[in-house]
Each structure stands twice: as C-alpha cells, then as structure tokens.
Protein backbone atom coordinates (compact mmCIF):
# COMPACT_ATOMS: atom_id res chain seq x y z
CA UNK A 1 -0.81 -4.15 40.68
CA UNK A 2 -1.77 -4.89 37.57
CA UNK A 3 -5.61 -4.39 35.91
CA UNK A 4 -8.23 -7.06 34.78
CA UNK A 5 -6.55 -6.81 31.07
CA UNK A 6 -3.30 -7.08 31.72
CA UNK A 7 -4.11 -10.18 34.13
CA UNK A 8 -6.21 -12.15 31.41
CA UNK A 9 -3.02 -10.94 28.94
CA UNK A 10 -1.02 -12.97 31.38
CA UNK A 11 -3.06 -15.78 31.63
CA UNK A 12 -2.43 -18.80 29.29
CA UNK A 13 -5.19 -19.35 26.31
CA UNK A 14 -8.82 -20.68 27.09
CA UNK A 15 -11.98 -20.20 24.86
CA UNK A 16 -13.69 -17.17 25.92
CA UNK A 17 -16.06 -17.67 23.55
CA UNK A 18 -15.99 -17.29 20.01
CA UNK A 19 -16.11 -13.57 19.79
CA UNK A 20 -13.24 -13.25 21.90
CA UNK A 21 -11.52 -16.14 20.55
CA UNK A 22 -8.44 -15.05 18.12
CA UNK A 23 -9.09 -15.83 14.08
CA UNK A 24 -6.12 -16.97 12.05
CA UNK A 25 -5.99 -14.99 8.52
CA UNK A 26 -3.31 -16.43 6.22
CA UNK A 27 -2.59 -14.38 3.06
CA UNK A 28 -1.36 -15.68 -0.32
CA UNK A 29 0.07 -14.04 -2.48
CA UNK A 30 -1.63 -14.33 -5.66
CA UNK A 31 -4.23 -16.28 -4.26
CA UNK A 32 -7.09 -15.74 -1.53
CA UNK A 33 -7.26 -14.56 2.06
CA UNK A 34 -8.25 -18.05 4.17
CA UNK A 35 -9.74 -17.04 7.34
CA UNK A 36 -10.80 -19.69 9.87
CA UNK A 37 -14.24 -20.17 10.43
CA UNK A 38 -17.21 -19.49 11.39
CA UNK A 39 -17.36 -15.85 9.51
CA UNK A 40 -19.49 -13.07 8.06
CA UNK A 41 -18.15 -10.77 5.06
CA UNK A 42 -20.10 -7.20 5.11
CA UNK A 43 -19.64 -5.68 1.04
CA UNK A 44 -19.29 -2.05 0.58
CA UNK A 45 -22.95 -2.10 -0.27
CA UNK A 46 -23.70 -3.35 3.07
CA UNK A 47 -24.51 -7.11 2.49
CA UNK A 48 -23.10 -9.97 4.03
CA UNK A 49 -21.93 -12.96 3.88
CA UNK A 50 -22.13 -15.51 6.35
CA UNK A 51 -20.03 -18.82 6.62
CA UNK A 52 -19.74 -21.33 9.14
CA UNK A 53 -17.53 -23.59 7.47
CA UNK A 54 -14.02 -24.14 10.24
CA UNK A 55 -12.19 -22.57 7.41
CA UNK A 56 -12.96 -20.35 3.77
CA UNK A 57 -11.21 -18.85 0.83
CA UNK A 58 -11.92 -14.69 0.79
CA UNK A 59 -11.61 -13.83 -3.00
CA UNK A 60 -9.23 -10.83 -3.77
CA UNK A 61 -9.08 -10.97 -7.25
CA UNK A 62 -13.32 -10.23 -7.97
CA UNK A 63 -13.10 -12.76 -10.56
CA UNK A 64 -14.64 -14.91 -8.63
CA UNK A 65 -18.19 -16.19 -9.53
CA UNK A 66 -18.97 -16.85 -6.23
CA UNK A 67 -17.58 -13.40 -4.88
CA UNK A 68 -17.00 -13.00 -1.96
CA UNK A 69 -15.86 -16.98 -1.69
CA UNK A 70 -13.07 -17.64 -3.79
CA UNK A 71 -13.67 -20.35 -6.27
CA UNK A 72 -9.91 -20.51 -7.92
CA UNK A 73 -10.62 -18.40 -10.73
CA UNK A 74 -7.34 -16.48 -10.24
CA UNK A 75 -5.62 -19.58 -11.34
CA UNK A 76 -7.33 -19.11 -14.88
CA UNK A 77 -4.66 -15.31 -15.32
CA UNK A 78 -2.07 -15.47 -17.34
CA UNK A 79 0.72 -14.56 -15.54
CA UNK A 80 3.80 -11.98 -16.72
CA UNK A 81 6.72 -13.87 -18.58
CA UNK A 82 9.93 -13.39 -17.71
CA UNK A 83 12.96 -11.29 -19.32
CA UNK A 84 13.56 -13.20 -22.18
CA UNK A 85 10.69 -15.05 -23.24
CA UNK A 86 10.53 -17.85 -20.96
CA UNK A 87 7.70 -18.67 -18.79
C-alpha cells in the first residue's frame, strides 16, 4: 500500500502552495542563472535578496553592478579568439 508521499508523487500537478510549488532554474552558459519568481538570494555574508518579479536574472559573473541581479555586464568580456586569429 503505498504512503502519503508516494500517493501525492502519483497524483497529477496542483498548486500546493508556493513553497511546495516546483521553481524552474535555466542556466546559460556564459550568461546568468534565470530562476522563476517570486525569490530570495541569501550572500555568504548572510544578506538577502528578495524578488518578486515572475522571473529574474542571478548574476554569475560578479560584474554585475547590481549583484546579485544580473544587469548584462558579462556581455561587456572580451571573449577568447579562435586558433588563428579570427574572432
């Protein structure tokens, strides 16, 4: 028989509420982290972030002036050439 987790497992989706509710992280390379929204971001010196915006950019580069948001400054790198000289 199986147990209260393994039932809701079964079950198809429904809000549970938002802490239970899954949050979709996509991951660029290069680029940010974009986690949907609402979310908080605790710092290694304990502060945090809050955002309630449905969806925002997590810097990973720390060039960002508005650290922990992302605000596209990783665009600004100059990137490796290529073998060759070209770009």
């Amino acid at each position: 028989m199986p147990n209260d987790d393994e039932r809701k497992a079964a079950e198809p989706y429904e809000d549970r509420g938002s802490a239970a509710r899954p949050r979709r992280v996509t991951v660029e390379r290069g680029g940010p982290v974009v986690v949907e929204g609402p979310v908080e971001v605790v710092a290694e010196d304990g502060t945090v972030a809050v955002s309630h915006r449905f969806a925002v950019a997590i810097c990973t580069c720390r060039r960002s002036a508005t650290y922990p948001w992302c605000d596209t400054s990783h665009r600004a790198h100059d990137r490796p050439r290529r073998k060759g000289g070209t770009p």
